[in-house]
PDB file of N, CA and C in Angstrom:
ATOM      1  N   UNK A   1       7.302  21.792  -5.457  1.00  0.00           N
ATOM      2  CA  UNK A   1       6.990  20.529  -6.106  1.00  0.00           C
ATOM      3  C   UNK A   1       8.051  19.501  -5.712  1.00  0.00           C
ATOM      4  N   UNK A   2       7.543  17.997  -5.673  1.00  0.00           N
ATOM      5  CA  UNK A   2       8.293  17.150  -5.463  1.00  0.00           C
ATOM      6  C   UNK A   2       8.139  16.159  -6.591  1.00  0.00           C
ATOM      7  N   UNK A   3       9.294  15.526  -6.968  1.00  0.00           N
ATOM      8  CA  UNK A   3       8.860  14.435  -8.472  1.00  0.00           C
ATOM      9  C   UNK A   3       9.815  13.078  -7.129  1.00  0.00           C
ATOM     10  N   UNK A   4       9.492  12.080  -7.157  1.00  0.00           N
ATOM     11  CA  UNK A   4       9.583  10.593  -6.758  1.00  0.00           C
ATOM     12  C   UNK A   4       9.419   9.634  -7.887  1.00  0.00           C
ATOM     13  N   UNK A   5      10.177   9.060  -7.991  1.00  0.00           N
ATOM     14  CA  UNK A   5      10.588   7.855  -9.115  1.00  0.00           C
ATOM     15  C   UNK A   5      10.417   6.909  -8.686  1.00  0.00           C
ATOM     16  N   UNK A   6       9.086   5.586  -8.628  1.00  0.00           N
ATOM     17  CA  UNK A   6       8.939   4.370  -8.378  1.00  0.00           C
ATOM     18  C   UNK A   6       9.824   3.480  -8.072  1.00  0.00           C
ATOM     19  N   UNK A   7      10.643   3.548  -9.574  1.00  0.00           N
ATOM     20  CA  UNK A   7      12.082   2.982  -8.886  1.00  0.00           C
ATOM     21  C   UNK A   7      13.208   3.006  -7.924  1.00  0.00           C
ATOM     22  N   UNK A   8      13.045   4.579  -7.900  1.00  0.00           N
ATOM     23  CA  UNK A   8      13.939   4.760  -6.390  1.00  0.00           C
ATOM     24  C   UNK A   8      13.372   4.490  -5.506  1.00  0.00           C
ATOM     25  N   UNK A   9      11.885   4.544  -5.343  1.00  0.00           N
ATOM     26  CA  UNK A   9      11.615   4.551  -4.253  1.00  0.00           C
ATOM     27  C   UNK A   9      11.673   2.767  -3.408  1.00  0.00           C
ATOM     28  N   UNK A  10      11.232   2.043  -4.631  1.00  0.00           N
ATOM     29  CA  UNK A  10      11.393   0.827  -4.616  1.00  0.00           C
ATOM     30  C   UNK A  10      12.854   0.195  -4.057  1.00  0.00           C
ATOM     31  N   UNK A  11      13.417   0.651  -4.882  1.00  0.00           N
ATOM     32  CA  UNK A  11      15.387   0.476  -4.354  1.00  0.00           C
ATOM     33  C   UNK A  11      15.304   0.608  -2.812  1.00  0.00           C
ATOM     34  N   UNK A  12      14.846   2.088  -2.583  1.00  0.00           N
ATOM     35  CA  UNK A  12      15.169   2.910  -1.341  1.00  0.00           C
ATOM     36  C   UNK A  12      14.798   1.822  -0.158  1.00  0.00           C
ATOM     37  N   UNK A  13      13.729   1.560  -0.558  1.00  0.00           N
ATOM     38  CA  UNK A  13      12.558   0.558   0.434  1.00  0.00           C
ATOM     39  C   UNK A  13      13.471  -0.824   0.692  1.00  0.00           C
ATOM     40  N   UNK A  14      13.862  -1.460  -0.143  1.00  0.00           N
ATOM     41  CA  UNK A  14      14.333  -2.615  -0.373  1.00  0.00           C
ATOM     42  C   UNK A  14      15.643  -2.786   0.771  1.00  0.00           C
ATOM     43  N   UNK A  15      16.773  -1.488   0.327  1.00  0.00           N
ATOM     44  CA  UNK A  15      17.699  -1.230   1.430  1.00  0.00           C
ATOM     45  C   UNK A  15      17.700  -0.729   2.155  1.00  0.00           C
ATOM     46  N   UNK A  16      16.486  -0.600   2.777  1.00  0.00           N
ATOM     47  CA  UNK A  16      15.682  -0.332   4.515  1.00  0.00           C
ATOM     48  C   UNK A  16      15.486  -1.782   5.113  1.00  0.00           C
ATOM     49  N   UNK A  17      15.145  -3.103   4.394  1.00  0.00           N
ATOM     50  CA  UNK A  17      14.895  -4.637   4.472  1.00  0.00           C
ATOM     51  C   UNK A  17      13.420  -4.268   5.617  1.00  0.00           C
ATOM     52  N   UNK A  18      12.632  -3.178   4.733  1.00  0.00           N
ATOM     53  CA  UNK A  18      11.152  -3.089   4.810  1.00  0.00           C
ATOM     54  C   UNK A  18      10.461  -2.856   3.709  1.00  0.00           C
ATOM     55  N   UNK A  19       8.746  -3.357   4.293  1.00  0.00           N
ATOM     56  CA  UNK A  19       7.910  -3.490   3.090  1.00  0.00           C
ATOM     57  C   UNK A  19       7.281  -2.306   2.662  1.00  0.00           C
ATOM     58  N   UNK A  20       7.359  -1.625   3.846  1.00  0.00           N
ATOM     59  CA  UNK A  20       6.993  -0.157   3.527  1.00  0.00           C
ATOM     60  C   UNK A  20       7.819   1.139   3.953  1.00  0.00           C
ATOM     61  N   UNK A  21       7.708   2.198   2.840  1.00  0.00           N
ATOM     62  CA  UNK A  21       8.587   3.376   3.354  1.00  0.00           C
ATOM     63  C   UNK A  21       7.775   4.504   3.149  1.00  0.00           C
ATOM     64  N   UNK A  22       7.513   5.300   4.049  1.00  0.00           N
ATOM     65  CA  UNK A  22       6.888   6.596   3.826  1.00  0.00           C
ATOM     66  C   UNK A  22       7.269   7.673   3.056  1.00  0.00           C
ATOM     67  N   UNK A  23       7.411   8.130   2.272  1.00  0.00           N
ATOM     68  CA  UNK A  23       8.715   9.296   1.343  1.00  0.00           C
ATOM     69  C   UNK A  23       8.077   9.958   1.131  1.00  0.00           C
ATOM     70  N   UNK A  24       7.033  10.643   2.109  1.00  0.00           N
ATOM     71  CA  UNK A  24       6.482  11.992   1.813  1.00  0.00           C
ATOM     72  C   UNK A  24       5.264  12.563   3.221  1.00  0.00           C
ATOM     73  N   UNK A  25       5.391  13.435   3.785  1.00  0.00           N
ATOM     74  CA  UNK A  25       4.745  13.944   4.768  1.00  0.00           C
ATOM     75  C   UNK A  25       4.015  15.667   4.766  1.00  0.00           C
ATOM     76  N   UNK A  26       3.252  15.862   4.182  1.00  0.00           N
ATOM     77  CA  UNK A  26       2.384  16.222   4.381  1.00  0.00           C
ATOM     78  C   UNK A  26       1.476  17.144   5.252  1.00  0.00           C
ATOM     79  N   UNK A  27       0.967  18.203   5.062  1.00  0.00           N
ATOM     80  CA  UNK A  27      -0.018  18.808   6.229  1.00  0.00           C
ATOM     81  C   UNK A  27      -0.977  17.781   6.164  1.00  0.00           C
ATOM     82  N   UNK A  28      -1.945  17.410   5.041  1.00  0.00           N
ATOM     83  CA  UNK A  28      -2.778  16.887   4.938  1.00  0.00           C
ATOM     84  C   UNK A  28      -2.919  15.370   4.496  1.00  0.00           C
ATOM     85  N   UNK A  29      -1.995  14.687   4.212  1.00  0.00           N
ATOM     86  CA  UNK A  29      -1.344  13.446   3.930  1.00  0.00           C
ATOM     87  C   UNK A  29      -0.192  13.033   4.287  1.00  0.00           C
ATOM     88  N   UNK A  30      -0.063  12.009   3.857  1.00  0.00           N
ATOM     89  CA  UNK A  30       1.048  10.966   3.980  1.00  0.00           C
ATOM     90  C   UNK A  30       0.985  10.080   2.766  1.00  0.00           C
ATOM     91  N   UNK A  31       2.228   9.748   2.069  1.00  0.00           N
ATOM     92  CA  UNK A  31       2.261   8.924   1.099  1.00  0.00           C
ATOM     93  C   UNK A  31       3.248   7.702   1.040  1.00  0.00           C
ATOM     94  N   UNK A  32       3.525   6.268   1.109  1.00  0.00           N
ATOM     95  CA  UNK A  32       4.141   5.352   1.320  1.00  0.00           C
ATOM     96  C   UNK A  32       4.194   4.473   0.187  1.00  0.00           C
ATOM     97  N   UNK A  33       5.257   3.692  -0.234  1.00  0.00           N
ATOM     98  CA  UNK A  33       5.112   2.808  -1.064  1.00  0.00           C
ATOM     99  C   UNK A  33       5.123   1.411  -0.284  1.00  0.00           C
ATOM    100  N   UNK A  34       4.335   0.658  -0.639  1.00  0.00           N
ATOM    101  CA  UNK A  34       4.207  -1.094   0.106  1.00  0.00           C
ATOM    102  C   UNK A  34       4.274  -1.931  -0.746  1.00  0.00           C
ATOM    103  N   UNK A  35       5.182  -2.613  -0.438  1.00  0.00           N
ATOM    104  CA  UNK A  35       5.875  -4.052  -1.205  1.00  0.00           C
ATOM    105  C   UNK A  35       5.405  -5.351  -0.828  1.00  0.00           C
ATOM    106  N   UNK A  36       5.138  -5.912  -1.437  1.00  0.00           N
ATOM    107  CA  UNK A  36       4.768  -7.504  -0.862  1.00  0.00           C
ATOM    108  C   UNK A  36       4.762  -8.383  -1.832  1.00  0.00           C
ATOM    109  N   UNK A  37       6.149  -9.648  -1.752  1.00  0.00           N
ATOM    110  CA  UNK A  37       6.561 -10.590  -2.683  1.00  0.00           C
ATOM    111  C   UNK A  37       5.528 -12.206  -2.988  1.00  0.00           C
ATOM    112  N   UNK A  38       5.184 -12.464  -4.088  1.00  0.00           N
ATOM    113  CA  UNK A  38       4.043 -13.626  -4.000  1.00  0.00           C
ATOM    114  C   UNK A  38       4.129 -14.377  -2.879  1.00  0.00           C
ATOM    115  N   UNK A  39       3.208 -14.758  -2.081  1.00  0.00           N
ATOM    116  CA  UNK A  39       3.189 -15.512  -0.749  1.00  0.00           C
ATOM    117  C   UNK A  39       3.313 -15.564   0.190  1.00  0.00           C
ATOM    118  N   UNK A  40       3.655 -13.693   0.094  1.00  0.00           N
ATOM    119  CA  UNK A  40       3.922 -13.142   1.672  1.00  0.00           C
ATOM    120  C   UNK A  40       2.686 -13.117   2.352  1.00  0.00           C
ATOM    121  N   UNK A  41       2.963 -12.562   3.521  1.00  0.00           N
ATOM    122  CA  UNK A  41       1.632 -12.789   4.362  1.00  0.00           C
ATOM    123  C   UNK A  41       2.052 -11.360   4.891  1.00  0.00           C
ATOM    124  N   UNK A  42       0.474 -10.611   4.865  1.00  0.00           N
ATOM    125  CA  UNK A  42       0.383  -9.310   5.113  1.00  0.00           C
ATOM    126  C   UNK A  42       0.336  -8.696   6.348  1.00  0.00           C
ATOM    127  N   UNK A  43       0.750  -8.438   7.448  1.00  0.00           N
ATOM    128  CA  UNK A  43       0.440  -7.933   8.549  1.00  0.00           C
ATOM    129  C   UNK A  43      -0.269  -6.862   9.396  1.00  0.00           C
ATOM    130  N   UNK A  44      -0.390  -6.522   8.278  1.00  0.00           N
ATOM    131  CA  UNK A  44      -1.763  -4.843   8.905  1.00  0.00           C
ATOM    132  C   UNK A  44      -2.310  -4.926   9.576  1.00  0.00           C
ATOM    133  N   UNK A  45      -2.409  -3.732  10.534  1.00  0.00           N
ATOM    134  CA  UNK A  45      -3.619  -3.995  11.586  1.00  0.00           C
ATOM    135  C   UNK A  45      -4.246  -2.934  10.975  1.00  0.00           C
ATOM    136  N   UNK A  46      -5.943  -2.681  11.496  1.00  0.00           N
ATOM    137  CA  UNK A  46      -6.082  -1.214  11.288  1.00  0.00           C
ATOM    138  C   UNK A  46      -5.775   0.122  11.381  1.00  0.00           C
ATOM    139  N   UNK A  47      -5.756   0.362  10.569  1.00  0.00           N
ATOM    140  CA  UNK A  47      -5.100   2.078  10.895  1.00  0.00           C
ATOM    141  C   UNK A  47      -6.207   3.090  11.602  1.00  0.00           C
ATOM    142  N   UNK A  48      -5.708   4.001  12.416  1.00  0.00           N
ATOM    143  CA  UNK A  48      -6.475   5.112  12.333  1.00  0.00           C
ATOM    144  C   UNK A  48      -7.075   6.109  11.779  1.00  0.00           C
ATOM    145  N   UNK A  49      -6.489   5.975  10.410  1.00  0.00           N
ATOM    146  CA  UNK A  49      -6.978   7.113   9.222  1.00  0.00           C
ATOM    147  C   UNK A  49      -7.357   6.696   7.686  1.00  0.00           C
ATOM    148  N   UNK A  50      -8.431   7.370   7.177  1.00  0.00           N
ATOM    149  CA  UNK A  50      -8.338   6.860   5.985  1.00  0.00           C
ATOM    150  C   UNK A  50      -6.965   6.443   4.932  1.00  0.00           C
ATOM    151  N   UNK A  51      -6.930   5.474   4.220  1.00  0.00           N
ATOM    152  CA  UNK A  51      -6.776   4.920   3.344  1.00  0.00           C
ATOM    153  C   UNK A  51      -6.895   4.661   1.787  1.00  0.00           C
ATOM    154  N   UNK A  52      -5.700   5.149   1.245  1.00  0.00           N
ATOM    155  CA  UNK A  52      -6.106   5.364   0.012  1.00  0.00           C
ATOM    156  C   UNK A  52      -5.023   4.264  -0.852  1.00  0.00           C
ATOM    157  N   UNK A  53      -5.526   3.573  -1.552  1.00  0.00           N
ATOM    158  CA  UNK A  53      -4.687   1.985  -2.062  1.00  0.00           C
ATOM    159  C   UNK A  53      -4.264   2.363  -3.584  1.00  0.00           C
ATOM    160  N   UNK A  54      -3.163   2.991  -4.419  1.00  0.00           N
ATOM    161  CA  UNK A  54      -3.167   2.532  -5.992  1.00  0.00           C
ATOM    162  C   UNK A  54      -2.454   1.505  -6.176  1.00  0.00           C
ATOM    163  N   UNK A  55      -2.668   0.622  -6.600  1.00  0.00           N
ATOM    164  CA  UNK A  55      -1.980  -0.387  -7.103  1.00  0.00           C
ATOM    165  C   UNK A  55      -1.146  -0.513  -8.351  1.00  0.00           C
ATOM    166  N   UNK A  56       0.308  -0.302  -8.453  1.00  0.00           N
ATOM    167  CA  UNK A  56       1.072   0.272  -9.241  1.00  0.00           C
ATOM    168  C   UNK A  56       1.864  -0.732  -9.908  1.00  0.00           C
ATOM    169  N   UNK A  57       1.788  -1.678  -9.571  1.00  0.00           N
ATOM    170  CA  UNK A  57       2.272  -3.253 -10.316  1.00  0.00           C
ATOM    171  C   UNK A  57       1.732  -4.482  -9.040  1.00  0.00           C
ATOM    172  N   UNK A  58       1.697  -5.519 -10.332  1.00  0.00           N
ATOM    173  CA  UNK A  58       1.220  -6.975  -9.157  1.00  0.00           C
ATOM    174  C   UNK A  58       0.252  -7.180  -9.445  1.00  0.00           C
ATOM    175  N   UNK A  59      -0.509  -8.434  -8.435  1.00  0.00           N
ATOM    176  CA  UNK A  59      -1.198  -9.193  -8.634  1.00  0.00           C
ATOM    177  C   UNK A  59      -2.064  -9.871  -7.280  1.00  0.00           C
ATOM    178  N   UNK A  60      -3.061  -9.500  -6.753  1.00  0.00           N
ATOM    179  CA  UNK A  60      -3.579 -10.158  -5.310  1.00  0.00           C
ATOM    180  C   UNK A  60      -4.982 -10.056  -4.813  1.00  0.00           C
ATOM    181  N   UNK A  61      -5.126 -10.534  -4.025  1.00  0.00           N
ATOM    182  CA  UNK A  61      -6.910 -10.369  -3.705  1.00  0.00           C
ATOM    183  C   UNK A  61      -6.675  -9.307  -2.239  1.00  0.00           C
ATOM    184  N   UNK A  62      -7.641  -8.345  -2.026  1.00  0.00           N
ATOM    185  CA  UNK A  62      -7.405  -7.876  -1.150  1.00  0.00           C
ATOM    186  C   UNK A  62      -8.942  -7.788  -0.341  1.00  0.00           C
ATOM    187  N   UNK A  63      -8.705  -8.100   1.078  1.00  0.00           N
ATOM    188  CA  UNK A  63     -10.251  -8.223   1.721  1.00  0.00           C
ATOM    189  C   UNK A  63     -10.427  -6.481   2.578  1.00  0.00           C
ATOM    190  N   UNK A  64     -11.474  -5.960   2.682  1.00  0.00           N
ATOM    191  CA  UNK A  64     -11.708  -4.462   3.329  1.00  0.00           C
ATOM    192  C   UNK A  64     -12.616  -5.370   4.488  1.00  0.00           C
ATOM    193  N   UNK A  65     -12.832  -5.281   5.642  1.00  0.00           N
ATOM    194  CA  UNK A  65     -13.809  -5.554   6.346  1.00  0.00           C
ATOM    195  C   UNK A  65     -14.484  -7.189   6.083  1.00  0.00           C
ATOM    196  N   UNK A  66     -15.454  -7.143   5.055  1.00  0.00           N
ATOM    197  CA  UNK A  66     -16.150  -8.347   5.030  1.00  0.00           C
ATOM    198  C   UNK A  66     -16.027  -8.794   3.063  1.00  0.00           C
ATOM    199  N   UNK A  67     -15.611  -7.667   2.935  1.00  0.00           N
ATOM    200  CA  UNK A  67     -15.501  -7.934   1.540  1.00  0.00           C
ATOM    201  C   UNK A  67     -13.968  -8.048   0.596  1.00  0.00           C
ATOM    202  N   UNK A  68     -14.447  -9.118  -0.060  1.00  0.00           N
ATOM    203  CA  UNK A  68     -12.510  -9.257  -1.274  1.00  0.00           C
ATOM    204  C   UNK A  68     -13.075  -9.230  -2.386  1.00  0.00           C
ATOM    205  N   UNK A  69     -11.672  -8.616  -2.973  1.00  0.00           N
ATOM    206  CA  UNK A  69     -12.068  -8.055  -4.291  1.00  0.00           C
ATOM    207  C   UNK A  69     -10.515  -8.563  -5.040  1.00  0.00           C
ATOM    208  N   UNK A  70     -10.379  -8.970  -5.845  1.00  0.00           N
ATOM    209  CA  UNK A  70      -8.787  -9.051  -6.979  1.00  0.00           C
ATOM    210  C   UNK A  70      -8.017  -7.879  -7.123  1.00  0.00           C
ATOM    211  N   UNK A  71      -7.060  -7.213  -6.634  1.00  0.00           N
ATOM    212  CA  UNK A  71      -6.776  -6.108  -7.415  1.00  0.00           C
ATOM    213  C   UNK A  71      -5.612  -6.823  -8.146  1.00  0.00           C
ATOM    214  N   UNK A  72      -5.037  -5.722  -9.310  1.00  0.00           N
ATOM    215  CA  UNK A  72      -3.922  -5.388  -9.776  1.00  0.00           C
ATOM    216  C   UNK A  72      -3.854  -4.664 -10.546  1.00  0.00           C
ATOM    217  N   UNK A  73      -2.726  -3.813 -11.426  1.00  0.00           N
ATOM    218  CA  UNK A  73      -1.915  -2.581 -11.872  1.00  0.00           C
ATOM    219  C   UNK A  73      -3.381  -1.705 -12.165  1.00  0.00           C
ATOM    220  N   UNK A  74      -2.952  -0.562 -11.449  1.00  0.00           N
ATOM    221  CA  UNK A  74      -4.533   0.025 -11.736  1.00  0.00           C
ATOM    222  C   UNK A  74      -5.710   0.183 -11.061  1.00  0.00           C
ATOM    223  N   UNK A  75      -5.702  -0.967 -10.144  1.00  0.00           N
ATOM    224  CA  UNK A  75      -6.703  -0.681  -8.946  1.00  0.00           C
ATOM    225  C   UNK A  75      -6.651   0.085  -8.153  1.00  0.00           C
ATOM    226  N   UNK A  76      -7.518   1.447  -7.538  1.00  0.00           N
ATOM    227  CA  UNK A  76      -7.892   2.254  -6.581  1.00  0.00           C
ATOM    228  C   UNK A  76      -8.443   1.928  -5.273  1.00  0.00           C
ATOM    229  N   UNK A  77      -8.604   1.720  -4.227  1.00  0.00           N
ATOM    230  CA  UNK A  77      -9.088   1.371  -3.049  1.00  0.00           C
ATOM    231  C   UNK A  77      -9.514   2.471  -2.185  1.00  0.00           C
ATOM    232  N   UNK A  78     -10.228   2.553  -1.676  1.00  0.00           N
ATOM    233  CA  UNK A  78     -10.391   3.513  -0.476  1.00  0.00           C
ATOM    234  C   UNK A  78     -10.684   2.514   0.700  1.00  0.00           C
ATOM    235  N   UNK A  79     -10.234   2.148   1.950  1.00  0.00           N
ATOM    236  CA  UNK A  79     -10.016   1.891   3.030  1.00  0.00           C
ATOM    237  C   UNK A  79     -10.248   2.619   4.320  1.00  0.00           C
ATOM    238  N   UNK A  80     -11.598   2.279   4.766  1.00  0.00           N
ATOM    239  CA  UNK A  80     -12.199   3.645   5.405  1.00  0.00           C
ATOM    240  C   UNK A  80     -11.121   3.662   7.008  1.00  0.00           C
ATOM    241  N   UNK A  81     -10.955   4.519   7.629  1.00  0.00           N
ATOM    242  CA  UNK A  81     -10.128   4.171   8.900  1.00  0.00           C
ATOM    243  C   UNK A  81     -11.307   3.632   9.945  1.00  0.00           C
ATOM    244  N   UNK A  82      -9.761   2.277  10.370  1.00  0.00           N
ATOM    245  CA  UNK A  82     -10.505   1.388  11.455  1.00  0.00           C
ATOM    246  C   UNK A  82     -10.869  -0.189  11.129  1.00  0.00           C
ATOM    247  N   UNK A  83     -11.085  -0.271   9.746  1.00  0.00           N
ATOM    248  CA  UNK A  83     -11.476  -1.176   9.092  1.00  0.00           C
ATOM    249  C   UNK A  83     -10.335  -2.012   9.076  1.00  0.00           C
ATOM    250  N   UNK A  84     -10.366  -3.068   9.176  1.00  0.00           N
ATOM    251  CA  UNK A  84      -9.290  -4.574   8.940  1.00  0.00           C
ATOM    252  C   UNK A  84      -9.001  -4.643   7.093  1.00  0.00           C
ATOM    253  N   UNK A  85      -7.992  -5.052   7.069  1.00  0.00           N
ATOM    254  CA  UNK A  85      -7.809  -5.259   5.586  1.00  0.00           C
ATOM    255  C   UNK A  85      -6.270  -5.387   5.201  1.00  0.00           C
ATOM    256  N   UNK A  86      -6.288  -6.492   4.658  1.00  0.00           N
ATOM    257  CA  UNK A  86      -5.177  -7.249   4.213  1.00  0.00           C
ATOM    258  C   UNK A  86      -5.462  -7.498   2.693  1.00  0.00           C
ATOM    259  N   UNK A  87      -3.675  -7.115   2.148  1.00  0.00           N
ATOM    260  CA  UNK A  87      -3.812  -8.476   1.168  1.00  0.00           C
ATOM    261  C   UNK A  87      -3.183  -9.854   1.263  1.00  0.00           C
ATOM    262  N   UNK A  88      -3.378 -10.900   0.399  1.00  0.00           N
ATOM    263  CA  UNK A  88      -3.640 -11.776   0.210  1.00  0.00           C
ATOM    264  C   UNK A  88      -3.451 -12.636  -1.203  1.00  0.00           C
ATOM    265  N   UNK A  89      -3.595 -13.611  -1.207  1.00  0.00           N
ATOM    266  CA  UNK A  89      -2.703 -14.930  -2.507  1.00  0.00           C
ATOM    267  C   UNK A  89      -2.511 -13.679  -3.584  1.00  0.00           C
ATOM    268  N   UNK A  90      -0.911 -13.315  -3.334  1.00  0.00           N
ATOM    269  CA  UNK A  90      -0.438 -12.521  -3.665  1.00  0.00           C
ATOM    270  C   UNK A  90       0.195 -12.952  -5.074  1.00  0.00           C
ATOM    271  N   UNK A  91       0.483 -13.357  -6.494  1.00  0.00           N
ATOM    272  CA  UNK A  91       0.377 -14.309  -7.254  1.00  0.00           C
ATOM    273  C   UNK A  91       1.748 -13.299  -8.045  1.00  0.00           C
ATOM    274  N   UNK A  92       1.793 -11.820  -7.840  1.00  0.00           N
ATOM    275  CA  UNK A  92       2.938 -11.044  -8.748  1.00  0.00           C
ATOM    276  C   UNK A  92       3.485 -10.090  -7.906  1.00  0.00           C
ATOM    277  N   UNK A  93       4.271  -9.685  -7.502  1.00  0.00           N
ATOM    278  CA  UNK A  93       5.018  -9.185  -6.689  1.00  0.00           C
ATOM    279  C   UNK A  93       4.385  -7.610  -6.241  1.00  0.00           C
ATOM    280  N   UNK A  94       3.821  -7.323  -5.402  1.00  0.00           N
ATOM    281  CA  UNK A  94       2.930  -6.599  -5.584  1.00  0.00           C
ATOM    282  C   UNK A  94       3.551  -4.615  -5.296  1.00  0.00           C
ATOM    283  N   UNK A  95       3.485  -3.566  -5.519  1.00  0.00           N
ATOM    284  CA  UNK A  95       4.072  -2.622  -5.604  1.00  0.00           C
ATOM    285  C   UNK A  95       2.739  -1.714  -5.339  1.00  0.00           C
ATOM    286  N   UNK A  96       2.383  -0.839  -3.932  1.00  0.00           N
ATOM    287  CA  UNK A  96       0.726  -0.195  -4.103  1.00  0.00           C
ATOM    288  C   UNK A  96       1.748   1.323  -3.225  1.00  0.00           C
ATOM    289  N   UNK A  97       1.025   2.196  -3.504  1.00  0.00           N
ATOM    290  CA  UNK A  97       1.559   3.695  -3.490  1.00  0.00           C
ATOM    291  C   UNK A  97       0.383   3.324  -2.038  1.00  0.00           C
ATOM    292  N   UNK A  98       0.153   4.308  -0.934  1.00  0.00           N
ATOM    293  CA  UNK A  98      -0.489   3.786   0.045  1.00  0.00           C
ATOM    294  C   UNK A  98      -0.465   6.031   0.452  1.00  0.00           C
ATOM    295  N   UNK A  99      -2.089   6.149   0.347  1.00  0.00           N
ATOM    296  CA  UNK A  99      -2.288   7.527   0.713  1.00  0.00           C
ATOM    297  C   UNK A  99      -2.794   8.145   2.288  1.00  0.00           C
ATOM    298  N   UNK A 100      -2.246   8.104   3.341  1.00  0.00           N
ATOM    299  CA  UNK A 100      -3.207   8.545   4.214  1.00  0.00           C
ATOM    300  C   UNK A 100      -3.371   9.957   4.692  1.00  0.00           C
ATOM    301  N   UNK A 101      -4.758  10.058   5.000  1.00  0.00           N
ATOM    302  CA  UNK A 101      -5.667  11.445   5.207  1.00  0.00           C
ATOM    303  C   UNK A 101      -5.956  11.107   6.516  1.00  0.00           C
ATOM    304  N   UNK A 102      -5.833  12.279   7.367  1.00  0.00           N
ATOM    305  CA  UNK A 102      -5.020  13.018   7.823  1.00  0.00           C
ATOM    306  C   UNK A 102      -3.639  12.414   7.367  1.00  0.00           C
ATOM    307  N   UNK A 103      -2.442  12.915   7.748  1.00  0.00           N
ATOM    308  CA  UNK A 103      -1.574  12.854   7.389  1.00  0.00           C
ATOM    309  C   UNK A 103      -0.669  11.164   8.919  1.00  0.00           C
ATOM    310  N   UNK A 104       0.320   9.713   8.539  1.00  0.00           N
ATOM    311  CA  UNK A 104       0.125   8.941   9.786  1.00  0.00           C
ATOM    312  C   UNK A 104       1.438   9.591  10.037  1.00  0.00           C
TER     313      UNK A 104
END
């Protein structure tokens, strides 16, 4: 078993001066935390693998392909691989746990 603390991981991320940190690898996953401060601008390209989004604090609209939707604290996503998808008018500092299958 592994236990990870939001907050560390958050810290951890912060004094990397990246938005994302991977802190867990997997046979069958990968797990990352992604940061993004109101008004940032998101850079994703598509990934090769599914996508799994919780949204763990914050506030933002996020587009999958052709469609946007609002998330915040609480929102689930699935992000099929290949698909474009950003977030966007990011309004609370946003904090999303980020799952990928196969493992990136």
């Amino acid at each position: 078993m592994q236990v990870f603390r939001l907050d560390d991981l958050d810290a951890e991320r912060a004094a990397n001066e990246g938005a994302y940190l991977r802190f867990l690898r997997a046979r069958n996953m990968s797990v990352g935390l992604y940061a993004l401060e109101p008004g940032a601008a998101d850079p994703q390209k598509p990934h090769d693998r599914d996508e799994l989004y919780v949204v763990m604090s914050g506030r933002a609209y996020l587009t999958v392909g052709e469609e946007t939707t609002q998330v915040a604290r609480g929102s689930v996503v699935h992000v099929p691989a290949g698909v474009p998808n950003r977030f966007h008018h990011i309004t609370e500092s946003l904090r999303v746990l980020v799952v990928f299958s196969p493992p990136e």
